[in-house]
Protein backbone atom coordinates (compact mmCIF):
# COMPACT_ATOMS: atom_id res chain seq x y z
CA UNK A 1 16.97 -2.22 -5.86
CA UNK A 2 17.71 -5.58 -4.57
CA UNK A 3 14.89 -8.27 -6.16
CA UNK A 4 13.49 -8.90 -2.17
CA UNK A 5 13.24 -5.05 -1.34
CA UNK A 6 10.11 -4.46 -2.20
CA UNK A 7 8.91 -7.60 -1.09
CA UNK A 8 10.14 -6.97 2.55
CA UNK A 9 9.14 -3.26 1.84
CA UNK A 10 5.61 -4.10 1.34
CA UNK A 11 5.40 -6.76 4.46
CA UNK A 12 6.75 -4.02 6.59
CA UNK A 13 4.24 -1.37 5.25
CA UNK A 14 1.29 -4.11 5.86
CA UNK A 15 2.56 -4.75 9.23
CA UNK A 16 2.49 -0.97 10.34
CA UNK A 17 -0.57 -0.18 8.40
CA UNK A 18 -1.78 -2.94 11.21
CA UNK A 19 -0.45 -1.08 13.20
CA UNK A 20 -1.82 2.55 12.72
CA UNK A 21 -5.30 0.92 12.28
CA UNK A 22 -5.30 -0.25 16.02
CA UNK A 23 -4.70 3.58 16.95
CA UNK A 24 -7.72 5.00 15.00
CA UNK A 25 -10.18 5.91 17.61
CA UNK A 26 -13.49 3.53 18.47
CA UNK A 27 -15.77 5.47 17.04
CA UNK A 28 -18.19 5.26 13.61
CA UNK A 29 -15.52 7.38 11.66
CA UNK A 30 -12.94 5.87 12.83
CA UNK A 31 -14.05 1.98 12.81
CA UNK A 32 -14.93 3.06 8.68
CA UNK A 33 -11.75 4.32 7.82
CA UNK A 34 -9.94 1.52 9.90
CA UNK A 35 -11.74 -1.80 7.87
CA UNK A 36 -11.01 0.53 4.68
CA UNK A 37 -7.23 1.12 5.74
CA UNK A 38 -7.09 -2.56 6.75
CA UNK A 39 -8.27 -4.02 3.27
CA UNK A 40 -6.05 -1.73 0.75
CA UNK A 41 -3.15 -1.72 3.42
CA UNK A 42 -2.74 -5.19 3.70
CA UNK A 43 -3.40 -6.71 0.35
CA UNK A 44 -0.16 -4.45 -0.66
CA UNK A 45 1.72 -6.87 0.33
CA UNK A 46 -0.37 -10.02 -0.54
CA UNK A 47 -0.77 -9.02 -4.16
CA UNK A 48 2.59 -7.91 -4.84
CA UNK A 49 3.28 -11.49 -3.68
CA UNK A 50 1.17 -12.39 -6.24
CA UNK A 51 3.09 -10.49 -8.89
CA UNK A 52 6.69 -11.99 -8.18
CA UNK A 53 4.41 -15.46 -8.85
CA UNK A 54 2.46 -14.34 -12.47
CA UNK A 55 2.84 -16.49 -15.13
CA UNK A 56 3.51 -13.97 -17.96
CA UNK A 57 4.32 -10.64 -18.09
CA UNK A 58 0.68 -9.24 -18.84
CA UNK A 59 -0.03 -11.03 -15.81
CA UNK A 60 2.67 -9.58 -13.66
CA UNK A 61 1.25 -6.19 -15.20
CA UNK A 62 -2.03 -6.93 -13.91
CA UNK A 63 -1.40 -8.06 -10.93
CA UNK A 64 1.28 -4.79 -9.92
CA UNK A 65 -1.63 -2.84 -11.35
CA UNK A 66 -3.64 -4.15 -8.62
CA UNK A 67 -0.73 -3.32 -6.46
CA UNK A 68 -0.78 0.15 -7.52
CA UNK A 69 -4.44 0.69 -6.95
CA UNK A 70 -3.87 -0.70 -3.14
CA UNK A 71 -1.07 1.22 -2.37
CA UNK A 72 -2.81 4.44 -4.04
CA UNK A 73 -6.14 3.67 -2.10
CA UNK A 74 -4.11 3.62 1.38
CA UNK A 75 -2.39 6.92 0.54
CA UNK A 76 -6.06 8.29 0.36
CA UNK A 77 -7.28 6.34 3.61
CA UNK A 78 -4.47 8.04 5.60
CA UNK A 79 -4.60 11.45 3.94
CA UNK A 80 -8.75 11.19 5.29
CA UNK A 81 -7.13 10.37 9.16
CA UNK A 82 -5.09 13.45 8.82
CA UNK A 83 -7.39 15.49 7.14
CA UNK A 84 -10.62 14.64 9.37
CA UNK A 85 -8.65 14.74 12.50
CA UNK A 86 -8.77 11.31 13.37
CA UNK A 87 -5.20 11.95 14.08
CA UNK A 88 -2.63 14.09 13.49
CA UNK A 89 0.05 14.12 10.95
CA UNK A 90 2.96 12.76 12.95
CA UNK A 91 1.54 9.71 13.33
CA UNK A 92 0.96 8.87 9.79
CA UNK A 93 4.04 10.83 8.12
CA UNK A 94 6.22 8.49 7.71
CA UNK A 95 3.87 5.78 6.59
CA UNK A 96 2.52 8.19 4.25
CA UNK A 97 5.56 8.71 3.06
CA UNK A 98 6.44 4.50 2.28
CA UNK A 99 3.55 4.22 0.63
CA UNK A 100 4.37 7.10 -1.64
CA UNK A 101 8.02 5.44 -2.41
CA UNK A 102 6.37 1.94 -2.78
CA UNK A 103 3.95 3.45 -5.36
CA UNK A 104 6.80 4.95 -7.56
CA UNK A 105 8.59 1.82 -6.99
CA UNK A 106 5.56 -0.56 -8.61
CA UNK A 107 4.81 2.03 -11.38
CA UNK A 108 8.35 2.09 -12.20
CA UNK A 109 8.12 -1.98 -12.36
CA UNK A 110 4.97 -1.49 -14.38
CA UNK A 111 6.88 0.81 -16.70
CA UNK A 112 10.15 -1.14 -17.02
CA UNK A 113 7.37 -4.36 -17.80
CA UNK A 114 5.58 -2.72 -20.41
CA UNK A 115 8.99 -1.80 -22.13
CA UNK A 116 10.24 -5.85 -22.30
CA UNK A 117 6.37 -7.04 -22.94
């Protein structure tokens, strides 16, 4: 993987996560799950931002751990709009689906970190 992948990887994923916020319905359920989606969604990107910037490796750990959590905490967020039927699972396939490869992808980095710690 080239070194900016995941970097433009995880910009895209914030910017649809934007995205697929704006289509959750206006109602109490769906205003919840929306701030929730919003806040892990889009500090994907931010922190892994963060990472390519730590100043040692157990800070780069750290900081793709938080990465992880993020990514992990939007898979649940849109698993809970599918499975509440805030929306079907068209919709949120595919996204599902990035943020499934971009979680392998930062506990692979997180592995591969550990290794040359």
């Amino acid at each position: 993987m080239k070194q900016d992948e995941l970097r433009k990887r995880t910009k895209a994923f914030t910017l649809r996560v934007i995205k697929l916020a704006e289509a959750l319905p206006d109602n109490p359920i769906g205003r919840v799950i929306r701030n929730q989606l919003l806040r892990c969604g889009t500090s994907v990107g931010a922190n892994y931002r963060a990472a390519k910037r730590a100043k040692s490796t157990a800070d780069f750990i750290s900081k793709m751990g938080t990465v992880e959590e993020e990514a992990d905490e939007s898979v649940y967020w849109m698993e809970l709009i599918v499975e509440s039927g805030l929306m079907e699972q068209n919709p949120t396939s595919d996204l599902y689906q990035e943020a499934d490869e971009i979680l392998a992808m930062v506990v692979a980095s997180i592995k591969t970190a550990r290794k040359h710690k």
